[in-house]
C-alpha atoms as a PDB file:
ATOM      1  CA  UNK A   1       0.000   0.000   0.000  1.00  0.00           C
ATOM      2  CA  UNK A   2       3.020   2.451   0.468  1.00  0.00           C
ATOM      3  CA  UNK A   3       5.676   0.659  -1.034  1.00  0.00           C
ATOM      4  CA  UNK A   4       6.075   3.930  -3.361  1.00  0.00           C
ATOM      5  CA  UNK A   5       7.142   5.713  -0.063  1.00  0.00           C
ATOM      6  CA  UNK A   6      10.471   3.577  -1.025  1.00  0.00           C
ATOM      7  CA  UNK A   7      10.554   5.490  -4.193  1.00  0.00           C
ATOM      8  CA  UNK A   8      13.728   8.271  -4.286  1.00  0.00           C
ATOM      9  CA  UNK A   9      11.974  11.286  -4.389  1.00  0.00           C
ATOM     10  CA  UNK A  10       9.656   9.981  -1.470  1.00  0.00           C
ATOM     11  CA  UNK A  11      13.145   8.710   0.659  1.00  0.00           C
ATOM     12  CA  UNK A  12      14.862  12.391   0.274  1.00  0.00           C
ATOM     13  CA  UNK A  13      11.731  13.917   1.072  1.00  0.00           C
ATOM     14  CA  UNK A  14      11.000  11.521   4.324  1.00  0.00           C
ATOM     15  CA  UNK A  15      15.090  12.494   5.133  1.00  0.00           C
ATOM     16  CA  UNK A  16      15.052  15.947   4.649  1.00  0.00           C
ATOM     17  CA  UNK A  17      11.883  16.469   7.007  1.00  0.00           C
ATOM     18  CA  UNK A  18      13.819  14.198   9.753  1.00  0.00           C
ATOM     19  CA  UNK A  19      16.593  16.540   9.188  1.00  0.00           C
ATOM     20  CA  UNK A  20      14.701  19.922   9.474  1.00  0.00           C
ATOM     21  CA  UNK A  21      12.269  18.568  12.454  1.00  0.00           C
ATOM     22  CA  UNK A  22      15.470  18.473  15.081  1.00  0.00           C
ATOM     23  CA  UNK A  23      16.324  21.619  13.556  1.00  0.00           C
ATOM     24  CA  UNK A  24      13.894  23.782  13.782  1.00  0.00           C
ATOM     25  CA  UNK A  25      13.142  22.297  17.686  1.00  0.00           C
ATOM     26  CA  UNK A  26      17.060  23.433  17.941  1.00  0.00           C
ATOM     27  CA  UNK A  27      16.366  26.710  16.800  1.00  0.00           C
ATOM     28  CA  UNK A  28      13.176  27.196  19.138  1.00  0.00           C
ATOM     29  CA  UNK A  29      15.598  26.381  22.012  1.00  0.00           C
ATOM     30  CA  UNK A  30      17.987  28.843  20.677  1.00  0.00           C
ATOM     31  CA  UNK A  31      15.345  31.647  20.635  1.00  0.00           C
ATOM     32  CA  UNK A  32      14.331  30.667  24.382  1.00  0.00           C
ATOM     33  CA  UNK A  33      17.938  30.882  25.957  1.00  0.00           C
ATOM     34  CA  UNK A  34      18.285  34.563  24.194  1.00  0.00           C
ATOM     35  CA  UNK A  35      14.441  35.426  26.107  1.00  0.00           C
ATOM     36  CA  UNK A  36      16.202  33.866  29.498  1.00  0.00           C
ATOM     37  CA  UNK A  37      19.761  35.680  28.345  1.00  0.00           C
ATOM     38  CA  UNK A  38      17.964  38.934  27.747  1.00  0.00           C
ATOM     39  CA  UNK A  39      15.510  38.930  31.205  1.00  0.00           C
ATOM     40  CA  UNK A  40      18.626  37.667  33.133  1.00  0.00           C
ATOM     41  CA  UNK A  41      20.330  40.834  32.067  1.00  0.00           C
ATOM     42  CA  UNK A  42      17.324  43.449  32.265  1.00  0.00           C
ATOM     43  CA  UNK A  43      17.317  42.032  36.042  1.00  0.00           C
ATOM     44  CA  UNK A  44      21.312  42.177  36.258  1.00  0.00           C
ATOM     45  CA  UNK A  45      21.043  46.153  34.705  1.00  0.00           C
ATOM     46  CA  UNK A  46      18.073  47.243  36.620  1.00  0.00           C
ATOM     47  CA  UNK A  47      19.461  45.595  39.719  1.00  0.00           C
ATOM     48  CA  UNK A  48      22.763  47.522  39.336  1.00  0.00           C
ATOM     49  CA  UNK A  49      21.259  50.701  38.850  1.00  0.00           C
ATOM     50  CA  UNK A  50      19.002  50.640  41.826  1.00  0.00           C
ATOM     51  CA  UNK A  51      21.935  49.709  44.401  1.00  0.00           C
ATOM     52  CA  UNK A  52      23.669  52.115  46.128  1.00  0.00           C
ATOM     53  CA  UNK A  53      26.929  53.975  44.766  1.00  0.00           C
ATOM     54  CA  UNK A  54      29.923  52.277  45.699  1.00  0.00           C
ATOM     55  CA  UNK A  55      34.341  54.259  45.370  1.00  0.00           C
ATOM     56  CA  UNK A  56      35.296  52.728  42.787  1.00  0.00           C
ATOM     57  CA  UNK A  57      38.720  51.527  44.429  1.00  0.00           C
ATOM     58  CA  UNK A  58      36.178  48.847  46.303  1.00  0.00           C
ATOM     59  CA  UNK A  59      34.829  47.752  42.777  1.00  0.00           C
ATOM     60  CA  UNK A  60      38.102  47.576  40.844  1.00  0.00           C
ATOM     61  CA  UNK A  61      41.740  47.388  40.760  1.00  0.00           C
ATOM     62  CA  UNK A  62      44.992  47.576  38.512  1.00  0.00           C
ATOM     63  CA  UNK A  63      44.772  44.345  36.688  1.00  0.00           C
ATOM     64  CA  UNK A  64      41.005  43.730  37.644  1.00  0.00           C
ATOM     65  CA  UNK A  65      38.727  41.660  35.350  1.00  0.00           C
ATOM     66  CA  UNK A  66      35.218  43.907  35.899  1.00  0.00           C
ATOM     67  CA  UNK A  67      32.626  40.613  36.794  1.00  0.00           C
ATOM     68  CA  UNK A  68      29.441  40.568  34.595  1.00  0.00           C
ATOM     69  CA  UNK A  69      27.773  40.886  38.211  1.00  0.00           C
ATOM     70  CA  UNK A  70      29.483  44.506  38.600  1.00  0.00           C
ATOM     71  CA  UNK A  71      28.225  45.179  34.778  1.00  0.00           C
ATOM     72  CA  UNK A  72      26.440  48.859  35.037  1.00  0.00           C
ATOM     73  CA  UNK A  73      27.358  49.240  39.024  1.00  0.00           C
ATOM     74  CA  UNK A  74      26.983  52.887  39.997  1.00  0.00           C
ATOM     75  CA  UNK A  75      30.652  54.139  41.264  1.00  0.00           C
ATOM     76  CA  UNK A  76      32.060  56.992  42.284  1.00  0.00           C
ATOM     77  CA  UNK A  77      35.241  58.488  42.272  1.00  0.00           C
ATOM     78  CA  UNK A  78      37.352  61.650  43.290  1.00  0.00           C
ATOM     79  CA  UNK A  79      40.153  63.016  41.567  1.00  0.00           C
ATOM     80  CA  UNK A  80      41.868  65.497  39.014  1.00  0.00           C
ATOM     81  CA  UNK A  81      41.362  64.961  35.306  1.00  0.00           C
ATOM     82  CA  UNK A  82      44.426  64.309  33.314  1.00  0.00           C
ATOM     83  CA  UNK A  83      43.455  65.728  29.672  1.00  0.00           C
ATOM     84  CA  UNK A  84      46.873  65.822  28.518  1.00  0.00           C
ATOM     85  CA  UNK A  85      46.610  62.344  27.741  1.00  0.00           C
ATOM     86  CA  UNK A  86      42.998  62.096  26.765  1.00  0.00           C
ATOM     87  CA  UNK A  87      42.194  60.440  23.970  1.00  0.00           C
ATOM     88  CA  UNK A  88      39.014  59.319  21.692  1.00  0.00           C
ATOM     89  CA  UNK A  89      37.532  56.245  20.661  1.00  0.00           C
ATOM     90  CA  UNK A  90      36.424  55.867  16.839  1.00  0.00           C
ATOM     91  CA  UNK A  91      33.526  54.653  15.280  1.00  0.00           C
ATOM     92  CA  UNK A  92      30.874  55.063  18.036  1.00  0.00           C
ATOM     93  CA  UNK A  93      27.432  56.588  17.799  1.00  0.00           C
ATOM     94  CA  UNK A  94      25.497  59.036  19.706  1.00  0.00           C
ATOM     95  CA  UNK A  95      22.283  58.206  21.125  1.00  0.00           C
ATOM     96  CA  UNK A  96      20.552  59.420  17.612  1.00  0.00           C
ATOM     97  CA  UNK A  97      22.833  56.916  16.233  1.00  0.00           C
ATOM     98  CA  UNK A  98      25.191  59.199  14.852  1.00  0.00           C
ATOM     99  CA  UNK A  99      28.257  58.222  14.405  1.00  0.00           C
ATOM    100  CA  UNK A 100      31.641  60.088  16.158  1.00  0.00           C
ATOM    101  CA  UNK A 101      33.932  59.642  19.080  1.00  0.00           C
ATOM    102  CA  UNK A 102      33.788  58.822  22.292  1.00  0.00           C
ATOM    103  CA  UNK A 103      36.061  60.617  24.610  1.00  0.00           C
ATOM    104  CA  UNK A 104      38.587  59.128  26.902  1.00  0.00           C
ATOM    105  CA  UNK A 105      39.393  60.312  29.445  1.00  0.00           C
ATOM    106  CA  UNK A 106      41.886  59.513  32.677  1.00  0.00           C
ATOM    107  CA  UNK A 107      41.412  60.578  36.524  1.00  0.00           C
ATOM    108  CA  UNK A 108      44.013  60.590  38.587  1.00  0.00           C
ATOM    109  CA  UNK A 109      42.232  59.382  42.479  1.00  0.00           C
ATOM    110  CA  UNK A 110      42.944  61.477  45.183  1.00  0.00           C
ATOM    111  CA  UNK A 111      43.924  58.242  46.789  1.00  0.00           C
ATOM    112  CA  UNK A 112      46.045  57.467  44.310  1.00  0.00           C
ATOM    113  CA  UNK A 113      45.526  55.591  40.827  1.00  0.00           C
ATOM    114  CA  UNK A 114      43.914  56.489  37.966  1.00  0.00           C
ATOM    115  CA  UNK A 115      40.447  55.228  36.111  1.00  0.00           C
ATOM    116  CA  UNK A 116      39.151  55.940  32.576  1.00  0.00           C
ATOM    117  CA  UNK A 117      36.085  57.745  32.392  1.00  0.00           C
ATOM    118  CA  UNK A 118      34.286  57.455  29.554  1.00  0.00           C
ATOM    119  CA  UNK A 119      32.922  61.063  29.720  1.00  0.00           C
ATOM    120  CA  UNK A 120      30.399  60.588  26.139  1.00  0.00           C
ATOM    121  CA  UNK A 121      30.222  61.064  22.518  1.00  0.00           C
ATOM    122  CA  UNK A 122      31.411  64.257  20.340  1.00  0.00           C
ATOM    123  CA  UNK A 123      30.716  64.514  16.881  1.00  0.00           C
ATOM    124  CA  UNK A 124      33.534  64.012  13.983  1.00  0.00           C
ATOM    125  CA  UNK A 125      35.313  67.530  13.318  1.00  0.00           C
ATOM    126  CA  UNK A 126      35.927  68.211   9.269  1.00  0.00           C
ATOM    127  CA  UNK A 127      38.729  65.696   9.336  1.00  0.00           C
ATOM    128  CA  UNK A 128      38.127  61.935  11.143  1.00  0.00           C
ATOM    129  CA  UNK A 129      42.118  61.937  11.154  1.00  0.00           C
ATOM    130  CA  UNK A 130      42.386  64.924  13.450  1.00  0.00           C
ATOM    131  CA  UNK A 131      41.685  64.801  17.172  1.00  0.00           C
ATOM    132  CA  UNK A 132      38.506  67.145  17.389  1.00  0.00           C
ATOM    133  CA  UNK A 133      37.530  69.490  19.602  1.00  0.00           C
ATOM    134  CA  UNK A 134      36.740  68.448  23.042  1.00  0.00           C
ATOM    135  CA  UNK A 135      35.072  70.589  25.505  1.00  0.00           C
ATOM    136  CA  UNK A 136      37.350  70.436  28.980  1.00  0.00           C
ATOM    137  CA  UNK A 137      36.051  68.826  32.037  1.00  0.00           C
ATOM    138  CA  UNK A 138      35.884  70.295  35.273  1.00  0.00           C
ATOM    139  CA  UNK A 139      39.223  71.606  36.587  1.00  0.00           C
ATOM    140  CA  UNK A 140      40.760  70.635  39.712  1.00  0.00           C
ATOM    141  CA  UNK A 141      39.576  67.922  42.385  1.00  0.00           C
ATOM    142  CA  UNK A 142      36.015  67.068  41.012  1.00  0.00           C
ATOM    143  CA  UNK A 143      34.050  63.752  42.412  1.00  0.00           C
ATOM    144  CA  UNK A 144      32.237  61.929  39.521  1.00  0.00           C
ATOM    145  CA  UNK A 145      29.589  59.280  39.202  1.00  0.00           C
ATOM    146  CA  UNK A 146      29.529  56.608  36.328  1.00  0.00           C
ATOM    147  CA  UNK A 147      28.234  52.899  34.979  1.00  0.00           C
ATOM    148  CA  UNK A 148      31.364  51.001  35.536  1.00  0.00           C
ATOM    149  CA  UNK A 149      31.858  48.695  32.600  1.00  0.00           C
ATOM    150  CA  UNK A 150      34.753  46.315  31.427  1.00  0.00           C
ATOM    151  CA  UNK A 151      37.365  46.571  29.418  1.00  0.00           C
ATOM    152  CA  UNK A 152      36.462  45.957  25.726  1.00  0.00           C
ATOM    153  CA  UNK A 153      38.467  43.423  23.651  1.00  0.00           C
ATOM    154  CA  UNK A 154      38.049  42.483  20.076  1.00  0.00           C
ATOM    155  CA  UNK A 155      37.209  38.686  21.134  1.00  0.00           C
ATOM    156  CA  UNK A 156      34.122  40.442  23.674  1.00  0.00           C
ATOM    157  CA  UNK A 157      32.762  43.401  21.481  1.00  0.00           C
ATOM    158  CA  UNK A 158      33.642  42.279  18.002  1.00  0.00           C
ATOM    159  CA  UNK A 159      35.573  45.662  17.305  1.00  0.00           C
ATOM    160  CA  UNK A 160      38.443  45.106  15.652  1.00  0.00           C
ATOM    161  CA  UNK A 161      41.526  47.100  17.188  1.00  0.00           C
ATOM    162  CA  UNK A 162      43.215  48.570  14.164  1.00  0.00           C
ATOM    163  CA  UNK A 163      46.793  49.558  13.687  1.00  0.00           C
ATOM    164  CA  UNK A 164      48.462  52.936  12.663  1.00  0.00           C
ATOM    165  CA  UNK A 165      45.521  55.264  13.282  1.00  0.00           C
ATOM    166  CA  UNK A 166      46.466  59.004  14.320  1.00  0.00           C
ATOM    167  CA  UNK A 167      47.691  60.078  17.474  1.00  0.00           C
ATOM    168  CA  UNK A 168      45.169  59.717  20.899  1.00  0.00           C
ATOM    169  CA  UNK A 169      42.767  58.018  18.802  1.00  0.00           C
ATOM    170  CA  UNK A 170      42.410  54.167  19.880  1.00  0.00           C
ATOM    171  CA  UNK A 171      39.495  51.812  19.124  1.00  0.00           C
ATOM    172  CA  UNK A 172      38.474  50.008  22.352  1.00  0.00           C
ATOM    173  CA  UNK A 173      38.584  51.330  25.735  1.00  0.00           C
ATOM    174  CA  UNK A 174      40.948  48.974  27.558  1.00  0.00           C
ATOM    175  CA  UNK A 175      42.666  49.777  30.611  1.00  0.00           C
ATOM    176  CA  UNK A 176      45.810  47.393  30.216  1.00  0.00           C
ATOM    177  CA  UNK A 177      46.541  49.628  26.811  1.00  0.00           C
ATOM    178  CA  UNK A 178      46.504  52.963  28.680  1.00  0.00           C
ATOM    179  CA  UNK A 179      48.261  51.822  31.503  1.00  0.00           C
ATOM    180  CA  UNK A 180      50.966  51.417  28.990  1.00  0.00           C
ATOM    181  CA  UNK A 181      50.337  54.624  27.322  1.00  0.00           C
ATOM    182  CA  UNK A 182      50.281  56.463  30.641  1.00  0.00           C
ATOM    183  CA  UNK A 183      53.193  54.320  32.642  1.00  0.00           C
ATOM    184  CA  UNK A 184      51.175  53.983  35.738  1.00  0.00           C
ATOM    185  CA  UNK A 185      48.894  51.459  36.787  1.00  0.00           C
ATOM    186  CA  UNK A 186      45.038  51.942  35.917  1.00  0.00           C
ATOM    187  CA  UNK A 187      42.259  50.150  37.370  1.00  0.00           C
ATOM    188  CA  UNK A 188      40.251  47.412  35.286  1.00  0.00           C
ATOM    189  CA  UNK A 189      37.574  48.351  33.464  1.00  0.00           C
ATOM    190  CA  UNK A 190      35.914  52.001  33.032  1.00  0.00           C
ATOM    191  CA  UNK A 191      33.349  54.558  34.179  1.00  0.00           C
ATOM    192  CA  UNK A 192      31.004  55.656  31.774  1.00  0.00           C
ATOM    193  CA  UNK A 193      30.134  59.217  33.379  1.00  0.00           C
ATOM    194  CA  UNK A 194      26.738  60.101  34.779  1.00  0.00           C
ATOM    195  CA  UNK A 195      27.811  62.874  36.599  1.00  0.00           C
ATOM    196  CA  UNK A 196      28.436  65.932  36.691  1.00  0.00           C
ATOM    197  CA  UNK A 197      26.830  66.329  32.993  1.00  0.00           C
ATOM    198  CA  UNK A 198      28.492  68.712  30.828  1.00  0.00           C
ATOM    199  CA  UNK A 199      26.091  72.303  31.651  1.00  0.00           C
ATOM    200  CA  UNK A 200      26.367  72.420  27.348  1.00  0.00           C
ATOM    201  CA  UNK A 201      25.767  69.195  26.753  1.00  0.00           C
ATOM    202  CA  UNK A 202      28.961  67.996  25.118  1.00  0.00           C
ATOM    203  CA  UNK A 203      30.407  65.262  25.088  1.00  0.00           C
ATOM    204  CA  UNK A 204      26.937  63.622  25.241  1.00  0.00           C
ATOM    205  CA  UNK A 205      26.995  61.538  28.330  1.00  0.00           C
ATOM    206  CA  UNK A 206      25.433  57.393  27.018  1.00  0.00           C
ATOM    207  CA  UNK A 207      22.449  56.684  27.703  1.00  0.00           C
ATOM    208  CA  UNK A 208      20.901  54.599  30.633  1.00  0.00           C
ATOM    209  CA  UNK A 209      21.016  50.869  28.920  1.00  0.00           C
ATOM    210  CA  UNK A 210      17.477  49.237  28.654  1.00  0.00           C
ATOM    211  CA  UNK A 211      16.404  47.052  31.440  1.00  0.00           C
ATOM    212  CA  UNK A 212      12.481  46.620  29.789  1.00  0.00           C
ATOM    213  CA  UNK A 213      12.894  45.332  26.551  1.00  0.00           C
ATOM    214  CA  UNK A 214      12.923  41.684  25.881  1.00  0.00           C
ATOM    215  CA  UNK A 215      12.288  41.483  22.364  1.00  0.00           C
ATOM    216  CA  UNK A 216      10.402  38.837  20.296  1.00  0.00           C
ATOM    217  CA  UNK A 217      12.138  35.750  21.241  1.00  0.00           C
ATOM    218  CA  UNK A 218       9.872  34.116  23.390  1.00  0.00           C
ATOM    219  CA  UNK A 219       7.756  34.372  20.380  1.00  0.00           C
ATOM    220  CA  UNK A 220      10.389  33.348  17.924  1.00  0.00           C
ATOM    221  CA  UNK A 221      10.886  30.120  19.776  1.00  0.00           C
ATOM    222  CA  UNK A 222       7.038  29.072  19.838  1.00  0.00           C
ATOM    223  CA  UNK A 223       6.848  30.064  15.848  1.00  0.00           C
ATOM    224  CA  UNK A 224      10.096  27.688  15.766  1.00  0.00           C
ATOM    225  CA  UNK A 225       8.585  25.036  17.632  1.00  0.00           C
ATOM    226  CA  UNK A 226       4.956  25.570  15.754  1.00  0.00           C
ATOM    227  CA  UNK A 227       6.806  24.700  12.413  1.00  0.00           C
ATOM    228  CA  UNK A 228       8.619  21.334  13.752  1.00  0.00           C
ATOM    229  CA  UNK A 229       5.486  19.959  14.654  1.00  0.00           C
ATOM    230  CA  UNK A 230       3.174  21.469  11.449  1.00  0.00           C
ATOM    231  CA  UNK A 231       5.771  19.859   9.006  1.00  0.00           C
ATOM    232  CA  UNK A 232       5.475  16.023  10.357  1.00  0.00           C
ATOM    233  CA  UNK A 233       1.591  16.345  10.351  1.00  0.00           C
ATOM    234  CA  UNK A 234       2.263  17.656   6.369  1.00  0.00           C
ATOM    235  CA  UNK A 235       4.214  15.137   5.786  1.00  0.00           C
ATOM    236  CA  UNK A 236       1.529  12.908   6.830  1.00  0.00           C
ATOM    237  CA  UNK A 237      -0.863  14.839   4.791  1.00  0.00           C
ATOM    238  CA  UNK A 238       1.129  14.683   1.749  1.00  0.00           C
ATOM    239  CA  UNK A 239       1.665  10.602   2.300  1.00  0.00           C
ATOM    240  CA  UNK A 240      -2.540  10.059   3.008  1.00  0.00           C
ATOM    241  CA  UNK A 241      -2.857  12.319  -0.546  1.00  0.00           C
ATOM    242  CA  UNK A 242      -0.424  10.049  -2.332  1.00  0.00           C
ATOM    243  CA  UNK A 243      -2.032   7.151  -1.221  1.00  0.00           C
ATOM    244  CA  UNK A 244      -5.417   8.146  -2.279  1.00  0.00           C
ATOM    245  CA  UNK A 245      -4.528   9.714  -5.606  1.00  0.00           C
ATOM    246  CA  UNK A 246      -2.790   6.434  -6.639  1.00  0.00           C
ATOM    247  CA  UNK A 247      -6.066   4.142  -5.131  1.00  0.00           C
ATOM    248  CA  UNK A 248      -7.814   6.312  -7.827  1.00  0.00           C
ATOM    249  CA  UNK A 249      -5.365   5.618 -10.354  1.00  0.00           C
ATOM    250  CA  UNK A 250      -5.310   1.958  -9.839  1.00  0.00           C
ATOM    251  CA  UNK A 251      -9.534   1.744  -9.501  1.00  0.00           C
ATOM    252  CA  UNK A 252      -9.903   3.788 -12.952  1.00  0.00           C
ATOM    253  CA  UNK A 253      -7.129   1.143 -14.604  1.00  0.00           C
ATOM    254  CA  UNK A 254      -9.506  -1.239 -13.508  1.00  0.00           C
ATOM    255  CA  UNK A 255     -12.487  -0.001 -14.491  1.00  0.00           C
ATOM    256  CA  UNK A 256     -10.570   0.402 -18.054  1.00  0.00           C
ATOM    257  CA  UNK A 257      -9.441  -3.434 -18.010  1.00  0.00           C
ATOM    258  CA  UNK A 258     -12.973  -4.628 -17.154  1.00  0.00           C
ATOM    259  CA  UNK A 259     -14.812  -2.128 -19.688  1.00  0.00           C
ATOM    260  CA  UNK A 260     -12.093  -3.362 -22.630  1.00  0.00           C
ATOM    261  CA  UNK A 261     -12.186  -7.068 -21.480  1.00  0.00           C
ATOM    262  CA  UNK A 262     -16.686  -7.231 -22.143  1.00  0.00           C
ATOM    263  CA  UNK A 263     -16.859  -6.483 -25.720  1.00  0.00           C
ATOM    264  CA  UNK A 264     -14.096  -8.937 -26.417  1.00  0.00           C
ATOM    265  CA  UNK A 265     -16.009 -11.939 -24.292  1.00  0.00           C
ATOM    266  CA  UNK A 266     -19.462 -10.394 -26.349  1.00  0.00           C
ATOM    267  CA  UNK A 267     -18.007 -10.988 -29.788  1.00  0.00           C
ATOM    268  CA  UNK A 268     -16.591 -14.476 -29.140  1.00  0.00           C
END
């Protein structure tokens, strides 16, 4: 009755359904650990925000590795700008998704040490090659608050840290490079200022991250899971449709054979 199941275009199609079944079940499961990724870190972000403001000597030290549970931690820190050795970092955008510089920028602590502050986004001068204009930070001892962050790398962010660009422009903010640039030690990781904000605005400080959102993967995964078990039931519909248009076949040949076969027995 379904020997033509056997047949090769019926095997490939049987094989390629028990291929994309698993797969698209894979897929769902992919979707769901991005929903759990994405609420884990809307809790981590929001949770980070909300807790009290912490020096940033008890957060972080030279040589530190910032933990993903100190991701977004509200620090704060006292100290003396050094813009001397400021510098910017290419290729980042604004929170219109423009697309400049952020500026770099190191305190020296009161205590001792130095962090990066990450004090927001300028806009490209006339020429990308030249370092732009930079509006000054406050001078003398000045106590700021940031979003302490790690250090990027081109493994974690995906930014790739190009050679020979001009002078006090880098590509990732990484405290082991400037520590090397500077000569002294810097703590891991960096402050991405929150306050004081600049009374003109510039550099635009970043914006709060989102700790709502979660997207449409929750959904994704259902749809995902929806189609692995719609194409097995199609599958089935497709074999039941076979089967019947070929009973049809066969019972019309055999009306045929019967219809020619009585004349030939009435002229005999």
């Amino acid at each position: 009755m379904y020997r033509f199941l056997l047949s090769r275009q019926w095997v490939f199609l049987t094989l390629f359904v028990l291929v994309l079944v698993p797969t698209m079940v894979e897929l769902g499961f992919w979707q769901l650990h991005r929903h759990e990724h994405r609420v884990a870190q809307n809790q981590l972000i929001a949770g980070n925000l909300a807790a009290p403001p912490k020096p940033v000597g008890e957060l972080t030290a030279p040589g530190h590795t910032v933990p993903r549970a100190d991701f977004w931690r509200t620090a704060t820190a006292t100290g003396t700008f050094d813009t001397t050795h400021e510098v910017v970092v290419r290729r980042r955008t604004s929170r219109d998704d423009q697309v400049g510089f952020h500026v770099l920028t190191p305190l020296d602590l009161k205590g001792g040490g130095t962090v990066l502050v990450n004090r927001g986004w300028v806009p490209f001068g006339s020429d990308q090659q030249q370092f732009p204009h930079i509006p000054e930070p406050p001078r003398g001892e000045v106590t700021v608050t940031g979003r302490l962050k790690a250090d990027e790398t081109t493994s974690g962010s995906g930014i790739k840290d190009l050679a020979g660009l001009p002078p006090r422009h880098v590509m990732l903010i990484n405290s082991e490079q400037q520590s090397k640039l500077l000569g002294r030690p810097v703590l891991g990781g960096y402050l991405e200022l929150t306050k004081p904000v600049p009374s003109d605005g510039s550099p635009e400080t970043i914006g709060v991250p989102d700790s709502e959102s979660i997207g449409a993967h929750m959904a994704y995964a259902v749809q995902w899971w929806l189609f692995a078990a719609s194409v097995p039931v199609g599958w089935v519909v497709l074999v039941r449709r076979e089967k019947h248009e070929r009973d049809e076949a066969a019972a019309r040949a055999a009306t045929e054979d019967t219809g020619a076969a009585e004349p030939a027995t009435a002229s005999a």
